[in-house]
Protein backbone atom coordinates (compact mmCIF):
# COMPACT_ATOMS: atom_id res chain seq x y z
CA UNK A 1 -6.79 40.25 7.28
CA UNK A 2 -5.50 41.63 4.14
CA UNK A 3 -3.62 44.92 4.07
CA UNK A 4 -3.26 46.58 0.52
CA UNK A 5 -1.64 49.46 -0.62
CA UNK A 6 -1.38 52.17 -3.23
CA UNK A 7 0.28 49.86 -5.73
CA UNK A 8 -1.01 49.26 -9.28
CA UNK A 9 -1.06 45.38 -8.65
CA UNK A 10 -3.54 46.90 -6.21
CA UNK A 11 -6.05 45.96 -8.94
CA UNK A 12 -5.27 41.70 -8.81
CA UNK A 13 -5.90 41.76 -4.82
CA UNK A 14 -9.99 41.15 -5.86
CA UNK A 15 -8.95 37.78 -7.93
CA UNK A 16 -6.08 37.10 -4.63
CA UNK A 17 -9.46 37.78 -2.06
CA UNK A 18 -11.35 35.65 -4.08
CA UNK A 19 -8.61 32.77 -4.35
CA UNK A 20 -8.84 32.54 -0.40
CA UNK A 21 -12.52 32.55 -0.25
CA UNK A 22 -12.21 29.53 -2.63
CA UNK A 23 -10.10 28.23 -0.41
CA UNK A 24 -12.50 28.73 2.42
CA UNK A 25 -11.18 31.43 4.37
CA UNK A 26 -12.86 34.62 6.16
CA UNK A 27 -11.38 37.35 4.61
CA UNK A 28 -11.36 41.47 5.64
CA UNK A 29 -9.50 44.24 4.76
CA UNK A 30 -7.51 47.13 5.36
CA UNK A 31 -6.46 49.97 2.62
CA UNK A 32 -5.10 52.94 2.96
CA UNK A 33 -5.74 55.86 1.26
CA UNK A 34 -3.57 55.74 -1.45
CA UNK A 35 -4.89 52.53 -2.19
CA UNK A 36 -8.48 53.60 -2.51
CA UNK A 37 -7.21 55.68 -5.70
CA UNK A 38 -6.65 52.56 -7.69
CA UNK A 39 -9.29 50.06 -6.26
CA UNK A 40 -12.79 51.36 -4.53
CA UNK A 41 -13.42 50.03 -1.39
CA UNK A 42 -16.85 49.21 -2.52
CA UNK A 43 -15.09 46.77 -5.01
CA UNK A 44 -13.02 45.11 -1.75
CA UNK A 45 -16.69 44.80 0.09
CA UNK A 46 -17.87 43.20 -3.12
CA UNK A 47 -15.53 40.48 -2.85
CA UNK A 48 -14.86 40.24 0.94
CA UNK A 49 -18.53 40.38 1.89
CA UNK A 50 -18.01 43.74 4.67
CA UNK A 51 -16.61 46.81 4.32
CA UNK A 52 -12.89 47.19 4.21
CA UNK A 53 -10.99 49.08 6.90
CA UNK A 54 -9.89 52.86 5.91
CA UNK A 55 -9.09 54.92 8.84
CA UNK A 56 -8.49 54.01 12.35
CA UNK A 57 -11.25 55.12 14.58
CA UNK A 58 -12.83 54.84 18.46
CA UNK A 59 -13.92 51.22 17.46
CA UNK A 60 -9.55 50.67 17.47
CA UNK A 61 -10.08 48.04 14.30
CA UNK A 62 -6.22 47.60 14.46
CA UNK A 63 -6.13 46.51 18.10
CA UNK A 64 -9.59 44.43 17.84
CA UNK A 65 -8.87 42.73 14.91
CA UNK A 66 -5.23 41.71 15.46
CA UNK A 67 -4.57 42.56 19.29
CA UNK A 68 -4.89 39.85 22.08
CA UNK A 69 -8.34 37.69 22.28
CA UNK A 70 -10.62 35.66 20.92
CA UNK A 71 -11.27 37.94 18.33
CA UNK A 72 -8.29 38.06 16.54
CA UNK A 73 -7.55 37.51 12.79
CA UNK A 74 -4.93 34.18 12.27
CA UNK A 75 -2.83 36.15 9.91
CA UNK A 76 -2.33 39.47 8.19
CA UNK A 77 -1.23 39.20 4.42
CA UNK A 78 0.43 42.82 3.07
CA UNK A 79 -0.75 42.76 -0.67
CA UNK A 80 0.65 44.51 -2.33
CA UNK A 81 3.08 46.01 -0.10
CA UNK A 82 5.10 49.11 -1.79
CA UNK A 83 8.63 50.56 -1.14
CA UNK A 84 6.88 53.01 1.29
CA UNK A 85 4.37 50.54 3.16
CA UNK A 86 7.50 48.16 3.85
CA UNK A 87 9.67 51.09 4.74
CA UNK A 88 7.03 52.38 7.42
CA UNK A 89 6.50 49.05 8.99
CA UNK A 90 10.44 48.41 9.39
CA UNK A 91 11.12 51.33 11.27
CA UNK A 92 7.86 51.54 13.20
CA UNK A 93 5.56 54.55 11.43
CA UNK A 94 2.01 54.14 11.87
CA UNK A 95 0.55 57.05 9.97
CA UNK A 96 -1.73 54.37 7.79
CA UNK A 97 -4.47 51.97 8.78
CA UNK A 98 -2.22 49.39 7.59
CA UNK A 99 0.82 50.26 9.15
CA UNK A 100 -0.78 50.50 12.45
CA UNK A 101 -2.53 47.00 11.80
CA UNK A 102 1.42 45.24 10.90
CA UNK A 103 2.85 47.12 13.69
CA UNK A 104 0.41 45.43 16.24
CA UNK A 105 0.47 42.22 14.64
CA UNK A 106 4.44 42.57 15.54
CA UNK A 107 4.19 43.59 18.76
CA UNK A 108 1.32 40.49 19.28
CA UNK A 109 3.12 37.99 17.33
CA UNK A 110 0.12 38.00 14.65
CA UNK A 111 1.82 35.91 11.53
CA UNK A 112 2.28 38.33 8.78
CA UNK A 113 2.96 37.70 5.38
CA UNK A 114 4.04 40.35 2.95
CA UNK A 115 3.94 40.29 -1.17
CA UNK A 116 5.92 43.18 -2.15
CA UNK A 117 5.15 44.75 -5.52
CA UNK A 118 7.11 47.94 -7.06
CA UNK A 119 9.24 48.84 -9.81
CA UNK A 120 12.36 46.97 -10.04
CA UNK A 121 14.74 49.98 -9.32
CA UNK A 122 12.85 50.33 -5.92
CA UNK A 123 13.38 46.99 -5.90
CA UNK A 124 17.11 46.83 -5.87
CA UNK A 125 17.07 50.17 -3.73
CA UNK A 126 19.93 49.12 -0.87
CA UNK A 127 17.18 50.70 1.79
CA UNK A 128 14.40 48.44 0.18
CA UNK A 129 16.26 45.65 0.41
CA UNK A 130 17.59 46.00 4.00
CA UNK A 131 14.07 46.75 5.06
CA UNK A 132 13.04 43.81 3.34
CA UNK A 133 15.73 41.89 5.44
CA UNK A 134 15.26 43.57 8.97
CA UNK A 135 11.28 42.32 8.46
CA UNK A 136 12.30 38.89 7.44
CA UNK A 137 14.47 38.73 10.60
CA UNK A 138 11.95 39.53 12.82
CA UNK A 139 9.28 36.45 11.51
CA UNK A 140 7.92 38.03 8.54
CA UNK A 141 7.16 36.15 6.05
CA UNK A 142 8.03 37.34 1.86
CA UNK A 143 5.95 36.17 -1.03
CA UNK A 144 8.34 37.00 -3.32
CA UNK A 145 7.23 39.11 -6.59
CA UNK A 146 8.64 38.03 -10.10
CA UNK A 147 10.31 40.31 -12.50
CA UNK A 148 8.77 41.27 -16.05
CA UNK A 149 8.34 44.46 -17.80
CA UNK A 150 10.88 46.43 -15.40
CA UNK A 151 8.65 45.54 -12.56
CA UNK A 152 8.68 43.69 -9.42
CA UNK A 153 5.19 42.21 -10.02
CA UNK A 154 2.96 40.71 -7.54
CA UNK A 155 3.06 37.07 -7.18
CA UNK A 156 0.08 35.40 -8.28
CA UNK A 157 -3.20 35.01 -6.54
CA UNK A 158 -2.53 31.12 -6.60
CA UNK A 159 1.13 31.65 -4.97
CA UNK A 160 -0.38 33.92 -2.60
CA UNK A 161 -3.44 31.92 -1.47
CA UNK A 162 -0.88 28.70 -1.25
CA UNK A 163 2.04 30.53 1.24
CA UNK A 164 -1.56 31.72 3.07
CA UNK A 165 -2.60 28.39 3.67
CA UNK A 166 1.18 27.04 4.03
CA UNK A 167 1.49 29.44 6.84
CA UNK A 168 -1.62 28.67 8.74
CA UNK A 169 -1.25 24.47 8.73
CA UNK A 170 -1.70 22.78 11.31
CA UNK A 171 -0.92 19.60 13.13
CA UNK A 172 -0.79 16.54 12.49
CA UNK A 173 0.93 18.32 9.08
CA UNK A 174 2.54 21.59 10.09
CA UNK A 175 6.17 21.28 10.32
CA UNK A 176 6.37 17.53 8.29
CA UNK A 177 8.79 17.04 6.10
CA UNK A 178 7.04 15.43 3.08
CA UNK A 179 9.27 13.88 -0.36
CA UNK A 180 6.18 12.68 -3.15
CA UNK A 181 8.07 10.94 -6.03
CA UNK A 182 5.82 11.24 -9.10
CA UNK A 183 5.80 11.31 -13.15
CA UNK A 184 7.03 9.01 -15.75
CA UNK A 185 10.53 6.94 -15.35
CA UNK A 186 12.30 7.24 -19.31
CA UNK A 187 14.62 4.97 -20.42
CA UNK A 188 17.03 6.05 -23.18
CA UNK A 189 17.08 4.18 -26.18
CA UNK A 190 19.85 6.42 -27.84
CA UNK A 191 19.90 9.68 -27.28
CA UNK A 192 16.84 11.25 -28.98
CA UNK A 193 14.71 7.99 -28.29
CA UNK A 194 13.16 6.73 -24.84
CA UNK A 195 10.80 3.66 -23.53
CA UNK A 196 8.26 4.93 -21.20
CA UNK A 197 5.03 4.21 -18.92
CA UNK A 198 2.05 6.12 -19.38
CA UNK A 199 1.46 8.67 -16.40
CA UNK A 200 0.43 12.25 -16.26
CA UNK A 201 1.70 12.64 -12.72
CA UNK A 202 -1.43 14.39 -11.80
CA UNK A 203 -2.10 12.32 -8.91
CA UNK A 204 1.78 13.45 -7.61
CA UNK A 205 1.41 17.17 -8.07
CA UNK A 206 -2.14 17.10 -5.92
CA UNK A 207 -0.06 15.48 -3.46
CA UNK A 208 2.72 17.49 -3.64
CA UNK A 209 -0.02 20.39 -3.45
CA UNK A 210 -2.33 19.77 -0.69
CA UNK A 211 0.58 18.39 1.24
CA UNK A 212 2.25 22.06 1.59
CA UNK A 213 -1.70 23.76 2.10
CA UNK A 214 -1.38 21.58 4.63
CA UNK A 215 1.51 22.82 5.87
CA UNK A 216 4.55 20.27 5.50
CA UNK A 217 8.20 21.15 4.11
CA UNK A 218 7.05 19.15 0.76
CA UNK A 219 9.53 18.09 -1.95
CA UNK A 220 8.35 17.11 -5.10
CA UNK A 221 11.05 14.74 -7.27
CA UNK A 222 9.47 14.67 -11.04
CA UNK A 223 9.64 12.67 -14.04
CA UNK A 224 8.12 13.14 -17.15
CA UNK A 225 4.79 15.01 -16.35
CA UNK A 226 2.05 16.02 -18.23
CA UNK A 227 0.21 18.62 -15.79
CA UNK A 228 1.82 21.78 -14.78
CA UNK A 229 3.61 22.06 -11.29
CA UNK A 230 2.91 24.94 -8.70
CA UNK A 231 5.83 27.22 -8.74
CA UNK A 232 5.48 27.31 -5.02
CA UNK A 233 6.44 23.79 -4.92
CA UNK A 234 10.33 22.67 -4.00
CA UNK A 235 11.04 19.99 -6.95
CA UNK A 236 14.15 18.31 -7.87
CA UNK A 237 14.37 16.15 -11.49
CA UNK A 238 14.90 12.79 -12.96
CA UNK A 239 14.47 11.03 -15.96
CA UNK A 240 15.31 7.55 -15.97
CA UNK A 241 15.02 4.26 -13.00
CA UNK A 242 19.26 5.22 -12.24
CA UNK A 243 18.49 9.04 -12.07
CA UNK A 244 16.40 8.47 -9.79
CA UNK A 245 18.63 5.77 -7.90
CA UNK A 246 21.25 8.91 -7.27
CA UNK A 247 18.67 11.21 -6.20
CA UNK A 248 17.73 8.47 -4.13
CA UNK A 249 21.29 8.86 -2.36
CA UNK A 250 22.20 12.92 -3.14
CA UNK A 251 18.72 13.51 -1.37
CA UNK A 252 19.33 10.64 1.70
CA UNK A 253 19.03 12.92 4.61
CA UNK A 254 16.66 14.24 3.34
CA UNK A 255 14.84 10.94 3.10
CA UNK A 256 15.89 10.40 6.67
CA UNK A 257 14.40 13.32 8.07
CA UNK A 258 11.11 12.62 6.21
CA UNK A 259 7.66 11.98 8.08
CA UNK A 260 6.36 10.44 4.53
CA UNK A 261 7.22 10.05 1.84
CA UNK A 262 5.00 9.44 -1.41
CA UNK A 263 5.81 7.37 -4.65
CA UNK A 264 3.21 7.46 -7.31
CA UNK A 265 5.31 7.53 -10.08
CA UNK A 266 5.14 5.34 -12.83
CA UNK A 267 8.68 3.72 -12.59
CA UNK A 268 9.87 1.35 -15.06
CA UNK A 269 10.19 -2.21 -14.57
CA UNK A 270 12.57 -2.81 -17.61
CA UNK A 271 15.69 -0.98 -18.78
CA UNK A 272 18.08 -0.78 -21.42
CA UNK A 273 21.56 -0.08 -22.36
CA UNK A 274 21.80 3.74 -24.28
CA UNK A 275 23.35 3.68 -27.78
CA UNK A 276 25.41 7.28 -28.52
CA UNK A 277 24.18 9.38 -30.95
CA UNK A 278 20.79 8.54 -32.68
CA UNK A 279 20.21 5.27 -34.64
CA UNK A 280 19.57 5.67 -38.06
CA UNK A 281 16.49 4.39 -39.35
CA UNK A 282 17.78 4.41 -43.48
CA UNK A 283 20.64 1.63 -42.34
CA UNK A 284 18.37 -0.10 -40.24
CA UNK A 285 14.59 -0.94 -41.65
CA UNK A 286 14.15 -2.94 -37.85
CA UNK A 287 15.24 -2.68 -34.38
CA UNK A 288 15.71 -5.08 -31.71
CA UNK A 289 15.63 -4.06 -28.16
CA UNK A 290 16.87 -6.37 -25.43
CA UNK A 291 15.07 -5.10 -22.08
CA UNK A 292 16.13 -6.23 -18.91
CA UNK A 293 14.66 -5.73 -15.21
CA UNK A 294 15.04 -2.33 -13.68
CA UNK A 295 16.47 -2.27 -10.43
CA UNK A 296 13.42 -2.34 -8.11
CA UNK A 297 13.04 1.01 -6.20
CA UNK A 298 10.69 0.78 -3.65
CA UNK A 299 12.67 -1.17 -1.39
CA UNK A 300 15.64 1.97 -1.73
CA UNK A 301 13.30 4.51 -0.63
CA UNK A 302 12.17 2.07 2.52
CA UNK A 303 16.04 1.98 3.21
CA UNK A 304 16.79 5.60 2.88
CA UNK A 305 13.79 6.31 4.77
CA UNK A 306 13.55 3.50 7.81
CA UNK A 307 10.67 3.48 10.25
CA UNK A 308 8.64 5.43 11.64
CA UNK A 309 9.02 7.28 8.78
CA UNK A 310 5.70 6.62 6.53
CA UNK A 311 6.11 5.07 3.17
CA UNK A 312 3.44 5.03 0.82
CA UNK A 313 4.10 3.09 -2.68
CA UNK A 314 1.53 2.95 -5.66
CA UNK A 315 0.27 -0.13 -7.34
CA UNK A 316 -0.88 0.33 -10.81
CA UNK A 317 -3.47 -2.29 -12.35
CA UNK A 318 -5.32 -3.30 -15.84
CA UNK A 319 -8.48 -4.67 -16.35
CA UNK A 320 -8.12 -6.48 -12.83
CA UNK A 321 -11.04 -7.21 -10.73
CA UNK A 322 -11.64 -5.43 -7.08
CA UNK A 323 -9.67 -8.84 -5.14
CA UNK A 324 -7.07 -9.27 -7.38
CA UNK A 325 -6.55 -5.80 -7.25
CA UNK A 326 -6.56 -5.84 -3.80
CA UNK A 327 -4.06 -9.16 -3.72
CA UNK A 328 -1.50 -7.17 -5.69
CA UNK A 329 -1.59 -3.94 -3.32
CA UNK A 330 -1.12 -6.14 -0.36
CA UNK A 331 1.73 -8.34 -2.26
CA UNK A 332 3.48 -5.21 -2.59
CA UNK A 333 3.05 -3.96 0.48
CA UNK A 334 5.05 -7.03 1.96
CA UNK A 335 7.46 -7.96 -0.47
CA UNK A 336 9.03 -3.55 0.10
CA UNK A 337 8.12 -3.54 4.09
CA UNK A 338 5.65 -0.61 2.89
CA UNK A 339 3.12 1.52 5.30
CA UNK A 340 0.67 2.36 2.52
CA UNK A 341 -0.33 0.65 -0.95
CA UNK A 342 -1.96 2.72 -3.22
CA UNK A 343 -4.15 0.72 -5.69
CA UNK A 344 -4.91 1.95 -9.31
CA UNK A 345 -6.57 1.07 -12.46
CA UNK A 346 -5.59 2.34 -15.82
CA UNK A 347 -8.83 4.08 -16.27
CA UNK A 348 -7.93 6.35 -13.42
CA UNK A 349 -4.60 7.69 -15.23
CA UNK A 350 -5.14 11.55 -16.28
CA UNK A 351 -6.21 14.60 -15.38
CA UNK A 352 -9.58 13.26 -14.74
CA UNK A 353 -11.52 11.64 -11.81
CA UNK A 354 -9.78 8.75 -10.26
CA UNK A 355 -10.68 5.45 -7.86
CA UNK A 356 -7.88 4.76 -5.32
CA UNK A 357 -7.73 1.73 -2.94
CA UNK A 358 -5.91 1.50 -0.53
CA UNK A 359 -4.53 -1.44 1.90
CA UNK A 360 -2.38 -0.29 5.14
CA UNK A 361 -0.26 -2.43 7.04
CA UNK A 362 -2.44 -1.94 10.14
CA UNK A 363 -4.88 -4.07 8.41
CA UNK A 364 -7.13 -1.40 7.00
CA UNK A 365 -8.78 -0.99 3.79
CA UNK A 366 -9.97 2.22 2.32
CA UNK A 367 -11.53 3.45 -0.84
CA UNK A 368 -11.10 6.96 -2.52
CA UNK A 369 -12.80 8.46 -5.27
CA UNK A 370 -13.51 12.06 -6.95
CA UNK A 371 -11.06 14.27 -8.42
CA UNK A 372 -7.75 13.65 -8.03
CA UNK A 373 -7.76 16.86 -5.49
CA UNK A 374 -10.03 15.99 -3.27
CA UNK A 375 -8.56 11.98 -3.21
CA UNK A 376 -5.33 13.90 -2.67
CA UNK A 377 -6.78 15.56 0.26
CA UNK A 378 -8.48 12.39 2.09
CA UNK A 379 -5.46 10.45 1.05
CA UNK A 380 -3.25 12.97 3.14
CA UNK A 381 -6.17 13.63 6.02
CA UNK A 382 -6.22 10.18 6.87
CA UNK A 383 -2.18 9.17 6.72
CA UNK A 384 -2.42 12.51 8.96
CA UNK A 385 -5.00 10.55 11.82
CA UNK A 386 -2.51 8.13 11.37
CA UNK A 387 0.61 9.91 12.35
CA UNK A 388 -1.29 12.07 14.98
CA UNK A 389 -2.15 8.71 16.88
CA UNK A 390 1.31 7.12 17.10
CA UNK A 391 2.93 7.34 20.68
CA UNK A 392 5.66 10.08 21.54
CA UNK A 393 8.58 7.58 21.18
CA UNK A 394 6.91 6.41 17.65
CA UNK A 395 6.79 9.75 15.97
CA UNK A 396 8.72 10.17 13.01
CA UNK A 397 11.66 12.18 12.90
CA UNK A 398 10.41 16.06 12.81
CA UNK A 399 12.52 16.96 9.48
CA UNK A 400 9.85 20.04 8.51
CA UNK A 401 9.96 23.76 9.19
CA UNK A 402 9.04 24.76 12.42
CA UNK A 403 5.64 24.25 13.98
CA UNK A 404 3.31 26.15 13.49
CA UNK A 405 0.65 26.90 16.38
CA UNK A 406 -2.67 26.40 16.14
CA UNK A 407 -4.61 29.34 14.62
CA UNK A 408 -6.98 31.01 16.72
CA UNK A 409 -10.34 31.04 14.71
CA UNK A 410 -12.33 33.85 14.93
CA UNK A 411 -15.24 33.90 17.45
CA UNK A 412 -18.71 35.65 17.01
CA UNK A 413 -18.87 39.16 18.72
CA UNK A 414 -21.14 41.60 19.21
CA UNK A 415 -19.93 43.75 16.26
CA UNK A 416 -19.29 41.81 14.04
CA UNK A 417 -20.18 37.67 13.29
CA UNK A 418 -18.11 35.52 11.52
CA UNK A 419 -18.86 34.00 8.43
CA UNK A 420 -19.23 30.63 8.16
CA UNK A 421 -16.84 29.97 4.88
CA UNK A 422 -18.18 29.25 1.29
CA UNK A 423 -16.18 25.88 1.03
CA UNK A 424 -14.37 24.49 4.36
CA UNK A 425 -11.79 21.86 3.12
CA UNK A 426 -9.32 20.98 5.90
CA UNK A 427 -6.88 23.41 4.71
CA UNK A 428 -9.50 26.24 5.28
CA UNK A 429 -8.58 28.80 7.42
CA UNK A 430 -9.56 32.84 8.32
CA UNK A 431 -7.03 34.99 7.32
């Protein structure tokens, strides 16, 4: 259910209705009046498919759609919420549609989340603020806005759809704690020049991604990358084989607490000692460089993160047929006491489709292919079966946020039917 008030960014809630759909959730609406100034409720049908909620009337929408049952929607997302809307709900006025809507979801225990959007002044109001506080302390959730042009602006349909979907994951992924370690290791040469691998550390950030739709506390630790990362996403840098050896040990309980943890990145195998300054290429018409091996990491992330914890390493090929391919994913597997190998081919490496497989230490085999996404997705579903079917005492240690319940899905009715979603991928959910 999606609650939106007489804010300007009033006009984006269309693209943040349709970003859910995409998503595959059943979406409705409640506006109040103020609202309907700036966007028509014909405009909301449009893009939710019914009418939206606009006053409060014998059918008690409030109370059917969020109250105990069945029935009930698995979330109500405020957006935008103004100073006045956030102000209402905090000390428990119900003269809107909407307000009446958050104040049962409160008193139900509905999940709410709220996106705030106002001018910064009302921002930085001390009563704004503390309201903003007293709703956070009682479960409510903030999107937070972002600041430009003297306004608290409404965070993005993307951000919005992906706290949405963070909020609503369920088990076997809800509540995970999830590190993916992705992007390009760079070793200095001096200190404008670098030896690299090639990598566009797509294949980490859809990780990273569909890990928290899914749900988990997800870290993302990036290299060199070549594909923009989700501001929603928690990520920590490194640059180089030994930055990533003392992340490796700043980040160790973290690593400890982890369920899985994910290492596509394209580390390197050799390194270098780092000249100061830059080398001048007038005194010197050649260069030698003496490489020599990189300390392996692998094995470090296995000891940071012991069993049960799931580690899942990446094996990238060249030109190699399907069994060889296959021989140096399960090589790898053994020689760094790994859960997962993840098997790849230089003509997978972009932003493009890619072809995974995969060898587990249970024995299994599996093949992936499509866009990275969607391989992200199956990668994550499965490793999720996985983790779902170990035995109490084999769990891995629960590092995540809290769990998160299982949503109750909305049921047909008399009234009203649910729609069946455009696109149901795992993450989909009715909100």
């Amino acid at each position: 259910m999606v609650g939106i008030s007489g804010s300007i960014a009033a006009v984006e809630i269309v693209r943040v209705i349709r970003e859910l759909i995409r998503h595959g959730a059943e979406v409705r609406a409640v506006m109040t009046s103020e609202a309907t100034r700036l966007v028509t409720p014909e405009a909301i049908q449009f893009a939710t498919g019914a009418p939206p909620v606009l006053q409060l009337t014998g059918d008690v929408e409030h109370v059917s759609w969020l109250g105990p049952g069945e029935g009930r929607a698995d979330l109500l997302l405020l957006a935008p919420a103004t100073a006045n809307t956030i102000s209402k709900i905090a000390h428990g006025i119900d003269d809107t549609a909407v307000t009446s809507f958050a104040s049962v979801s409160l008193g139900g225990g509905a999940p709410i989340l709220l996106a705030p959007a106002m001018h910064a002044h009302m921002g930085q109001n001390p009563a704004v603020r503390e309201n903003l506080e007293r709703l956070r302390g009682w479960g409510v959730e903030i999107v937070h806005s972002f600041a430009a042009e003297g306004e608290e602006k409404l965070a993005s349909p993307e951000e919005i759809a992906a706290a949405v979907l963070h909020r609503l994951g369920r088990p076997p992924w809800a509540g995970r704690r999830v590190v993916v370690i992705g992007g390009a290791a760079r070793e200095s040469i001096d200190d404008v020049r670098s030896v690299t691998n090639e990598s566009s550390g797509a294949t980490a950030v859809q990780l990273a991604t569909q890990a928290h739709y899914r749900g988990a506390d997800t870290e993302l630790w990036a290299s060199s990358l070549e594909v923009p990362i989700p501001s929603f996403l928690a990520v920590h840098r490194w640059r180089s084989v030994g930055d990533l050896r003392t992340l490796l040990r700043r980040r160790a309980a973290t690593l400890r607490s982890a369920d899985v943890v994910l290492v596509p990145a394209a580390l390197a195998d050799y390194t270098l000692p780092r000249r100061d300054g830059k080398i001048s290429s007038r005194a010197q018409r050649s260069l030698t460089l003496k490489l020599s091996l990189a300390p392996k990491i692998l094995p470090e992330v296995r000891r940071h993160a012991p069993p049960p914890a799931r580690v899942v390493g990446f094996k990238l090929t060249a030109g190699l047929g399907e069994a060889d391919r296959e021989a140096e994913a399960r090589r790898l597997l053994a020689e760094a006491n790994l859960d997962w190998v993840v098997a790849n081919d230089r003509a997978s490496m972009g932003p493009g489709p890619t072809d995974l497989l995969v060898v587990t230490r249970r024995g299994e085999r599996r093949r992936y292919s499509g866009a990275k996404s969607d391989v992200a997705g199956k990668l994550l579903d499965d490793l999720g079966r996985e983790l779902s079917e170990l035995r109490p005492e084999e769990q891995p240690r629960r590092g995540g946020r809290r769990a998160v319940p299982r949503p109750r899905l909305r049921s047909a009715g008399p009234t009203r039917r649910a729609r069946r979603p455009r696109t149901a991928p795992s993450s989909a959910r009715s909100s």
